[in-house]
PDB file of N, CA and C in Angstrom:
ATOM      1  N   UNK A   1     -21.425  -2.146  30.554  1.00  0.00           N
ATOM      2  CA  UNK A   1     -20.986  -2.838  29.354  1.00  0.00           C
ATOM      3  C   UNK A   1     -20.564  -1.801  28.322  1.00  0.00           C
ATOM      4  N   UNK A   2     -19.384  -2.233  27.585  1.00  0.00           N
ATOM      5  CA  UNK A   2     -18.526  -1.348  26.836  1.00  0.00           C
ATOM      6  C   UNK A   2     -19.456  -1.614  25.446  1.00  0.00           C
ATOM      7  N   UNK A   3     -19.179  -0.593  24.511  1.00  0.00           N
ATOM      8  CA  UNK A   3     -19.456  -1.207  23.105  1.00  0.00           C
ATOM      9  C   UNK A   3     -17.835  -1.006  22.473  1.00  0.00           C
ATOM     10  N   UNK A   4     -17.615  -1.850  21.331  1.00  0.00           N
ATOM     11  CA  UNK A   4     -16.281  -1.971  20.692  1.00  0.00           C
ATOM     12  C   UNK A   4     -16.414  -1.735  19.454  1.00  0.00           C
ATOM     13  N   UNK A   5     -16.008  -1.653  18.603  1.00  0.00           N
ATOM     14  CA  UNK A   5     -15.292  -1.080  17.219  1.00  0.00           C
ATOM     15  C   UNK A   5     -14.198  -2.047  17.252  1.00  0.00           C
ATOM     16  N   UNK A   6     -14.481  -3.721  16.063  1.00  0.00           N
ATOM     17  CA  UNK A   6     -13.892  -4.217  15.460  1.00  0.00           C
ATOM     18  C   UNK A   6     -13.311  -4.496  14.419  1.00  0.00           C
ATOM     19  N   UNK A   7     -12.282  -4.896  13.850  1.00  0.00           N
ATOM     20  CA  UNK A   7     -11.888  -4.296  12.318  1.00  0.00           C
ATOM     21  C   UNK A   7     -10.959  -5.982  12.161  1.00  0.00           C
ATOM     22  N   UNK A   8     -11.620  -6.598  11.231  1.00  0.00           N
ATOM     23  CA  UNK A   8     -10.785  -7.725  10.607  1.00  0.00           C
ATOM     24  C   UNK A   8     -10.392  -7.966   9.495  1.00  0.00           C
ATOM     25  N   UNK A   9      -8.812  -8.144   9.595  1.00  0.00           N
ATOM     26  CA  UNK A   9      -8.321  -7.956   7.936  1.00  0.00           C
ATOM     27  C   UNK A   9      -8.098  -9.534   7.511  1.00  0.00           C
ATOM     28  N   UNK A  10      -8.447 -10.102   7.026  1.00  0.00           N
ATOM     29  CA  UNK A  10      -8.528 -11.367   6.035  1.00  0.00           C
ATOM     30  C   UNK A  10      -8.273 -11.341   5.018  1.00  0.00           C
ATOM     31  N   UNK A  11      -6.401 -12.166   4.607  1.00  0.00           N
ATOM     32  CA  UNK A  11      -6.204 -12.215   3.210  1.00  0.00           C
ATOM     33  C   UNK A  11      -5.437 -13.190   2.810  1.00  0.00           C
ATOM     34  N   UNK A  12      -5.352 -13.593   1.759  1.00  0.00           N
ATOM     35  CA  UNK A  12      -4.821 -15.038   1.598  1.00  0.00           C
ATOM     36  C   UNK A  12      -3.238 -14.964   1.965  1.00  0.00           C
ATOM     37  N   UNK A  13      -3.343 -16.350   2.686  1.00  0.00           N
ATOM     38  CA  UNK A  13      -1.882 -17.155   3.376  1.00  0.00           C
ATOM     39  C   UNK A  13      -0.640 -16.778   2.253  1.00  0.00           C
ATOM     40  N   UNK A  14       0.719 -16.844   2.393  1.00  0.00           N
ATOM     41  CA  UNK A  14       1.669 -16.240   1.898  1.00  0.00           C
ATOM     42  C   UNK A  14       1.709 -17.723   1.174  1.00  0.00           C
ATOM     43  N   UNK A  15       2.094 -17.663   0.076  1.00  0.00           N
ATOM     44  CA  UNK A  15       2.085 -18.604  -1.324  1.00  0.00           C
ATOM     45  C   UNK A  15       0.919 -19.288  -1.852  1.00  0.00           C
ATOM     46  N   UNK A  16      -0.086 -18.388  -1.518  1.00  0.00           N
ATOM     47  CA  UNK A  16      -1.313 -18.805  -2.200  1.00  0.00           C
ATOM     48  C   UNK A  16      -1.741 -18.138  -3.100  1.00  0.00           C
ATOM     49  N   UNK A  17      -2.065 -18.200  -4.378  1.00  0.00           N
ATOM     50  CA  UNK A  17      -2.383 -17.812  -5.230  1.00  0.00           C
ATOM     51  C   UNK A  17      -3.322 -16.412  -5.144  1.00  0.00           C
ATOM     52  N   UNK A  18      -3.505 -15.332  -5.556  1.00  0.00           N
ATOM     53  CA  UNK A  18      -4.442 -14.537  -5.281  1.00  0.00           C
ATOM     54  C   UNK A  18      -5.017 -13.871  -6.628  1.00  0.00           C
ATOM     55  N   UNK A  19      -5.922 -14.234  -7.628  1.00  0.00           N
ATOM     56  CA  UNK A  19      -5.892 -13.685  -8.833  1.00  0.00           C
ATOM     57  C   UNK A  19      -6.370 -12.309  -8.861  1.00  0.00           C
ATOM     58  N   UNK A  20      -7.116 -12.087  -8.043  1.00  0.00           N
ATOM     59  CA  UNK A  20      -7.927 -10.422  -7.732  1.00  0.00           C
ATOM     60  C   UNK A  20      -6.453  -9.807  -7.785  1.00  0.00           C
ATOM     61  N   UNK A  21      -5.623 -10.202  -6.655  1.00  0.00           N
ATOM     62  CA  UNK A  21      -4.337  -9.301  -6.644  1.00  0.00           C
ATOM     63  C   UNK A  21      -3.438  -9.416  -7.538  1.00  0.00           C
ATOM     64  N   UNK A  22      -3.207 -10.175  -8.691  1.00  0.00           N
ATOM     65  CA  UNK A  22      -2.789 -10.231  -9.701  1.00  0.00           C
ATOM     66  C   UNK A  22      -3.383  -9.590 -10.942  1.00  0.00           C
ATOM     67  N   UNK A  23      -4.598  -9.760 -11.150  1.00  0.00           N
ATOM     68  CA  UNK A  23      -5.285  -8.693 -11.890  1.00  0.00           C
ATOM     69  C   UNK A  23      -5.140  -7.167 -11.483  1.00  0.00           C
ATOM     70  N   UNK A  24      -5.329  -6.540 -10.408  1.00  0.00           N
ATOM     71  CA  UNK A  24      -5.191  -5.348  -9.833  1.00  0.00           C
ATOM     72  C   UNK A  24      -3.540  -5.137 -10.626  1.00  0.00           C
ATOM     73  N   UNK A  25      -2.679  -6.269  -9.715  1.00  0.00           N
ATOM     74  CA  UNK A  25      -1.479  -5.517 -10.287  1.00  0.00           C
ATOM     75  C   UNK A  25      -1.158  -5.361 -12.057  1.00  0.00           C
ATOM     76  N   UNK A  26      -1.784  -5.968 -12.611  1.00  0.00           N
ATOM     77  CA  UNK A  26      -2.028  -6.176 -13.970  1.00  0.00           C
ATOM     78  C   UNK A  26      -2.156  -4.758 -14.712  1.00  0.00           C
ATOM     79  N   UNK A  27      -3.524  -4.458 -14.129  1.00  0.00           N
ATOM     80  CA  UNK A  27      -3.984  -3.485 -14.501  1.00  0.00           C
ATOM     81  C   UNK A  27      -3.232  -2.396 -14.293  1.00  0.00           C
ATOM     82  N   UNK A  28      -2.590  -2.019 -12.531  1.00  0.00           N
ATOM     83  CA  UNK A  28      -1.878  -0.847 -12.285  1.00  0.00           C
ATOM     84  C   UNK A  28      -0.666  -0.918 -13.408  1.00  0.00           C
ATOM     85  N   UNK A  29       0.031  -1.773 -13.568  1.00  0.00           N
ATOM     86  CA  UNK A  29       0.755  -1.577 -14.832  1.00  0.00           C
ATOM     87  C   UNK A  29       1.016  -1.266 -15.958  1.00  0.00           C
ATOM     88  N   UNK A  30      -0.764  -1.456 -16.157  1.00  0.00           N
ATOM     89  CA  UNK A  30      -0.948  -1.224 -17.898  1.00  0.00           C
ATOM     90  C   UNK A  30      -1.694   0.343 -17.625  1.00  0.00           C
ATOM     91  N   UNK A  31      -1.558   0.615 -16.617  1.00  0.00           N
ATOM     92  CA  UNK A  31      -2.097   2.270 -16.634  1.00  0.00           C
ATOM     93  C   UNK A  31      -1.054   3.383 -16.516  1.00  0.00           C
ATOM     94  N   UNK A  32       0.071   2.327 -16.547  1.00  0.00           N
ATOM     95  CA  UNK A  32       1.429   3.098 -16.056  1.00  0.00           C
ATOM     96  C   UNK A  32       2.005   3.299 -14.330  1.00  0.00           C
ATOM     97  N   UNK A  33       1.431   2.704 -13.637  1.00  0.00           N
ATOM     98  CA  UNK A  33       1.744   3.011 -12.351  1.00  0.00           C
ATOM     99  C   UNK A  33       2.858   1.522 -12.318  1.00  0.00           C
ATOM    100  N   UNK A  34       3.856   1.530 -13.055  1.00  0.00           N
ATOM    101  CA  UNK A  34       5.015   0.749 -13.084  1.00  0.00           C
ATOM    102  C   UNK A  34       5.901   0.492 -11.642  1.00  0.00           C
ATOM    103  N   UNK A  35       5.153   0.887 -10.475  1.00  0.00           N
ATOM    104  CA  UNK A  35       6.225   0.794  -9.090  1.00  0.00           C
ATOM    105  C   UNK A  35       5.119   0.058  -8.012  1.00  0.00           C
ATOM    106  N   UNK A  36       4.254  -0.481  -8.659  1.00  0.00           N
ATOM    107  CA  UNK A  36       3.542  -1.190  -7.901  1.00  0.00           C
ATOM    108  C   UNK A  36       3.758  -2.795  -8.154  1.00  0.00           C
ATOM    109  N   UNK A  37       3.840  -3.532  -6.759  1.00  0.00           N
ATOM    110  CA  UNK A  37       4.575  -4.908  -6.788  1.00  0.00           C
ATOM    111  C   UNK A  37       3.823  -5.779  -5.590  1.00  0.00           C
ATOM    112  N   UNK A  38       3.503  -6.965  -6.006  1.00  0.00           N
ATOM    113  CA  UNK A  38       3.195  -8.050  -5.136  1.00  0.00           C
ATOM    114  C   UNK A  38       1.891  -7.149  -4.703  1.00  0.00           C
ATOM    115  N   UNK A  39       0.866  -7.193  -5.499  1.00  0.00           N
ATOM    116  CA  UNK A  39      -0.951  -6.704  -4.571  1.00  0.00           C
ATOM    117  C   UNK A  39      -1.216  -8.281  -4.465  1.00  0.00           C
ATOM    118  N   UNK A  40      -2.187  -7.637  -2.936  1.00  0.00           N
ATOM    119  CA  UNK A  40      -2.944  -8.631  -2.541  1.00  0.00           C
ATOM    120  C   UNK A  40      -4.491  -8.262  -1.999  1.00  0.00           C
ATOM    121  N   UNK A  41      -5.257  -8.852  -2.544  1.00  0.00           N
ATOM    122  CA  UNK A  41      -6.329  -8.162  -2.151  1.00  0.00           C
ATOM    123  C   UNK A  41      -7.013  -9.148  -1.151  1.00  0.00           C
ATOM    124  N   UNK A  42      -7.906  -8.511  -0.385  1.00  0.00           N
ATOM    125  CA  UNK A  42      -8.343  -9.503   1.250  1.00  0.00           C
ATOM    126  C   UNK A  42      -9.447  -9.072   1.320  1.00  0.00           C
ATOM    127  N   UNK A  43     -10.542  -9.229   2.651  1.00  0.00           N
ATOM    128  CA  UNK A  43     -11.753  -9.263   2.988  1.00  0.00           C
ATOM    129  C   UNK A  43     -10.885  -7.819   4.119  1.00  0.00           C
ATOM    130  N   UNK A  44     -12.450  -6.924   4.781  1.00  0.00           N
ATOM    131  CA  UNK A  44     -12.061  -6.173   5.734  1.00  0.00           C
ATOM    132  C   UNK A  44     -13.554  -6.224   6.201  1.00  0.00           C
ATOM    133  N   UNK A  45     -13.387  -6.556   7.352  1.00  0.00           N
ATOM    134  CA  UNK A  45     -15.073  -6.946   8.359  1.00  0.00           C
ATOM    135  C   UNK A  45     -15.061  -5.820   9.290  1.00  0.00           C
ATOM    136  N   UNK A  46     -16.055  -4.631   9.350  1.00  0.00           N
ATOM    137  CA  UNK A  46     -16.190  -4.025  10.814  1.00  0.00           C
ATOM    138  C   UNK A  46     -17.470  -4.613  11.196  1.00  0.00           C
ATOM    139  N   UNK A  47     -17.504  -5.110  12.618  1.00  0.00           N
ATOM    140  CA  UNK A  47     -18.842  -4.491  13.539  1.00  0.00           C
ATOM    141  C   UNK A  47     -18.452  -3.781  14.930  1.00  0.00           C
ATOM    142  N   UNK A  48     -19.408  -3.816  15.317  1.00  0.00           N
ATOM    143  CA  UNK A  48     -19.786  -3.546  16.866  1.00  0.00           C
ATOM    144  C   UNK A  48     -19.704  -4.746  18.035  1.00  0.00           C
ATOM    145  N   UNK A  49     -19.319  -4.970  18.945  1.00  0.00           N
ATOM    146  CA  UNK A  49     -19.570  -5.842  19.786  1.00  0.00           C
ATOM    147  C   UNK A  49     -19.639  -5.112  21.156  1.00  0.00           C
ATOM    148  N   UNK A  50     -20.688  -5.792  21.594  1.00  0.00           N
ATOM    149  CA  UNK A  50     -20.710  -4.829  23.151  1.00  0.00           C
ATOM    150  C   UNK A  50     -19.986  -6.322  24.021  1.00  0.00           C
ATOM    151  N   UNK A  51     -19.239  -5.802  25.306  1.00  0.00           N
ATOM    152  CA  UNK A  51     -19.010  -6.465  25.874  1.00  0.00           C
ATOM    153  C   UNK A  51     -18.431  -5.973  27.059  1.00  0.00           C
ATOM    154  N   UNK A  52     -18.083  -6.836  28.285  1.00  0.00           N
ATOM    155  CA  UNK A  52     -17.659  -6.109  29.430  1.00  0.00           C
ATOM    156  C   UNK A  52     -16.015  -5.645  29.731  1.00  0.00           C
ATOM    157  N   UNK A  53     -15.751  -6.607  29.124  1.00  0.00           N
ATOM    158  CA  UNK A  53     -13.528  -6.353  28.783  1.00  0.00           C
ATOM    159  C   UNK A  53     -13.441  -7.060  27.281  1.00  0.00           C
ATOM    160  N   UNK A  54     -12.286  -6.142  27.113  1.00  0.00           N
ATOM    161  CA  UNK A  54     -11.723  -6.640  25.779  1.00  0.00           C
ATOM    162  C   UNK A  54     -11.526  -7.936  25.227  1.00  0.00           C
ATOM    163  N   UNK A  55     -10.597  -8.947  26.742  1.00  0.00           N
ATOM    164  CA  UNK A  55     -10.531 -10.348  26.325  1.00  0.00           C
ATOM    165  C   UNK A  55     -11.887 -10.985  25.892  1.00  0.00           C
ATOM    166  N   UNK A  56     -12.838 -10.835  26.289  1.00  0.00           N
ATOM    167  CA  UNK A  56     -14.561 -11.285  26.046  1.00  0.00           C
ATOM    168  C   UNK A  56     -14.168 -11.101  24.136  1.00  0.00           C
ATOM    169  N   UNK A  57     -13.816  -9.696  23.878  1.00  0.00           N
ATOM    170  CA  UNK A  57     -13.809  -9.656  22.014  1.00  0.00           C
ATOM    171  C   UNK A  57     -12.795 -10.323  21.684  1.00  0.00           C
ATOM    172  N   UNK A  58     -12.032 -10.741  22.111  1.00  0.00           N
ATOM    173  CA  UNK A  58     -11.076 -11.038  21.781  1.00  0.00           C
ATOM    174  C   UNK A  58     -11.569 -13.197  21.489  1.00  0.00           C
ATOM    175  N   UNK A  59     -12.030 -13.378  22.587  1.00  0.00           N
ATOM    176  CA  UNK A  59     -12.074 -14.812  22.326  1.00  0.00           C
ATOM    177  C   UNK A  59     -13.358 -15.263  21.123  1.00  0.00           C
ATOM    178  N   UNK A  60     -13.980 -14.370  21.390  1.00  0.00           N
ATOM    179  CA  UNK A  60     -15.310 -13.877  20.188  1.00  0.00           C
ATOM    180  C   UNK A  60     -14.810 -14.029  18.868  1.00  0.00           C
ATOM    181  N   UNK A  61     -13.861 -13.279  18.805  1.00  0.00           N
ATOM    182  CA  UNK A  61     -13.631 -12.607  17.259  1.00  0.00           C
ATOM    183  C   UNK A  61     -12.543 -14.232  16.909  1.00  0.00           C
ATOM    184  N   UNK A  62     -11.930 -14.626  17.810  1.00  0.00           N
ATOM    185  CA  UNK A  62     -11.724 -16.126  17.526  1.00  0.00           C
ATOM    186  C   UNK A  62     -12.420 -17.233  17.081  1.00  0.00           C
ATOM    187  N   UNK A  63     -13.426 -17.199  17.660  1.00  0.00           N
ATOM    188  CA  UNK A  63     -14.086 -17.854  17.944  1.00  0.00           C
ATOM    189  C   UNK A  63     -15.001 -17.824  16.243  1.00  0.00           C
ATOM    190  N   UNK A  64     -15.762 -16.919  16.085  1.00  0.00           N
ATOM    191  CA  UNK A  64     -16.079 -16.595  14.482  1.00  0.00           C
ATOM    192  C   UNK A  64     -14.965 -17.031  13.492  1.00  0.00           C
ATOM    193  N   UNK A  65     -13.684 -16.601  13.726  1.00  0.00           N
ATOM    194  CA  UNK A  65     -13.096 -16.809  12.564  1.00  0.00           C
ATOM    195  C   UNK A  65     -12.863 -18.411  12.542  1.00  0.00           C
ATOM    196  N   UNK A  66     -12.594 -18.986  13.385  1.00  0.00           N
ATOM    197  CA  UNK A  66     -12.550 -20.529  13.132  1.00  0.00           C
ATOM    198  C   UNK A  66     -13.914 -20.800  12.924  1.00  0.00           C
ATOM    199  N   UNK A  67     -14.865 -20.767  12.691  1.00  0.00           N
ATOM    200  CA  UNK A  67     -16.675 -21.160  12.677  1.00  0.00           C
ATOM    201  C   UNK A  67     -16.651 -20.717  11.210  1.00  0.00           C
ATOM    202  N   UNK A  68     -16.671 -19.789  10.891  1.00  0.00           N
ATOM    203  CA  UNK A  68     -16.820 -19.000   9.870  1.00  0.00           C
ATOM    204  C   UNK A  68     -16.244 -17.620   8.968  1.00  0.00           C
ATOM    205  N   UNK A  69     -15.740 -16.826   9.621  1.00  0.00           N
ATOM    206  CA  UNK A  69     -14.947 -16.016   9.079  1.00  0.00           C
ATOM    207  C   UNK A  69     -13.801 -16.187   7.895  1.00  0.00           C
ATOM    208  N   UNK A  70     -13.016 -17.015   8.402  1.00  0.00           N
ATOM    209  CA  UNK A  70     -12.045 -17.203   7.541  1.00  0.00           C
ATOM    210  C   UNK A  70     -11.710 -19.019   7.169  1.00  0.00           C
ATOM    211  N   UNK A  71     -10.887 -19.072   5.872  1.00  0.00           N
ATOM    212  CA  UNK A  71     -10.770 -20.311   5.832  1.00  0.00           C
ATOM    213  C   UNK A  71      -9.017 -20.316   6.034  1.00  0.00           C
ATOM    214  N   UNK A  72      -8.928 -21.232   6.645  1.00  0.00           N
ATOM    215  CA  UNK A  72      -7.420 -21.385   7.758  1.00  0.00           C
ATOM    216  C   UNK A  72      -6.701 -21.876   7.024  1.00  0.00           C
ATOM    217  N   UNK A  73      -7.264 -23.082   5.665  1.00  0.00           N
ATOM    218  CA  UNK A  73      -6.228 -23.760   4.617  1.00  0.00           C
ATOM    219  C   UNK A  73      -5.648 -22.740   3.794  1.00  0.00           C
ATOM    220  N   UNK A  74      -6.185 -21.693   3.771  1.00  0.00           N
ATOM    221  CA  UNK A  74      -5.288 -20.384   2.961  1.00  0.00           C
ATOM    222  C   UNK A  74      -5.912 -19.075   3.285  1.00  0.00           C
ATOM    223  N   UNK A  75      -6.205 -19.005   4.400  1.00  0.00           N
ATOM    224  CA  UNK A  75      -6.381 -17.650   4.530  1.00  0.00           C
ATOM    225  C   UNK A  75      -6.071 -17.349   5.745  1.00  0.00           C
ATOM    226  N   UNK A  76      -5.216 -15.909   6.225  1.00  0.00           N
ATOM    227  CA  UNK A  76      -4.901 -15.389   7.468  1.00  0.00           C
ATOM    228  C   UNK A  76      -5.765 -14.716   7.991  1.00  0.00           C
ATOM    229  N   UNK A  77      -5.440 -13.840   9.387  1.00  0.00           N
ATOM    230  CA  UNK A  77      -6.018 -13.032   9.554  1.00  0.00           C
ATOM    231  C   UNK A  77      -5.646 -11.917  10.695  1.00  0.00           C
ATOM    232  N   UNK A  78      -6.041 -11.265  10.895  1.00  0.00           N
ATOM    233  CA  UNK A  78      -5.682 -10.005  11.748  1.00  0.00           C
ATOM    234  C   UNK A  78      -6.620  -9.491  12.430  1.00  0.00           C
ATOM    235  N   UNK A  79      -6.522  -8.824  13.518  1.00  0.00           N
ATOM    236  CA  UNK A  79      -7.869  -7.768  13.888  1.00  0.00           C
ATOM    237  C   UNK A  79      -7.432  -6.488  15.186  1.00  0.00           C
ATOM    238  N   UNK A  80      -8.223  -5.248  14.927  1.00  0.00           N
ATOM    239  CA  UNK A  80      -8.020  -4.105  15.683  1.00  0.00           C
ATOM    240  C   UNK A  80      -9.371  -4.333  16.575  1.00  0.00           C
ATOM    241  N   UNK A  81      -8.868  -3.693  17.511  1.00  0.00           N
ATOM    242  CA  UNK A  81     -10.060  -3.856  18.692  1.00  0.00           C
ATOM    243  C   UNK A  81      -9.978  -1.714  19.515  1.00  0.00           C
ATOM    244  N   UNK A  82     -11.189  -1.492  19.135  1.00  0.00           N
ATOM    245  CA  UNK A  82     -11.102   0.129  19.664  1.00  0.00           C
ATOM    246  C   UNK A  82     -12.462   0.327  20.385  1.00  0.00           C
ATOM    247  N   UNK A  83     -12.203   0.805  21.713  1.00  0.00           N
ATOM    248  CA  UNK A  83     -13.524   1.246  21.982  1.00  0.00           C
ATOM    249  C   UNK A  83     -14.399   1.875  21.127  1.00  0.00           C
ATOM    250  N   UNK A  84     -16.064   1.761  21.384  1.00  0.00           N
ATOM    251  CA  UNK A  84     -16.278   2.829  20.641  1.00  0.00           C
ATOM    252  C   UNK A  84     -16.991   4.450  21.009  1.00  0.00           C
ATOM    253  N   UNK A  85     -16.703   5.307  20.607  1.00  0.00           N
ATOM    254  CA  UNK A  85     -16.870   6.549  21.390  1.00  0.00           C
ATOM    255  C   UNK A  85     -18.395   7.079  20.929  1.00  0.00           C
TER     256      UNK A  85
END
């Protein structure tokens, strides 16, 4: 059995409001960093999962995000899958 190094990026759906990332960009503006445009700020989840093949993390890390991870009415998501050494 392998162990894995998972990495999930979770951030809100494209035309959903994001005020964290509107504040951020707020701020970078009023500090002078004038070339910063459209922030969005998201969740980033690592763990560990041991398992015997990748597809096993793979239906896993599905499997969480519809249960709990993420909310699907406005939020996306992504994920890296790396052995771990």
């Amino acid at each position: 059995m392998a162990t894995y190094n998972v990495k999930v990026f979770i951030s809100y759906r494209k035309g959903i409001l994001d005020p964290q990332g509107v504040a951020v960009e707020k701020a970078a503006y009023s500090l002078g960093f004038n070339k910063v445009k459209e922030v969005r700020v998201g969740k980033y989840i690592t763990m560990k999962i041991e398992a015997e093949r990748e597809e096993e993390i793979k239906k896993e890390i599905e499997e969480m995000a519809k249960k709990f991870l993420v909310n699907p009415v406005i939020e996306e998501y992504s994920y890296k899958i790396e052995v771990a050494k």
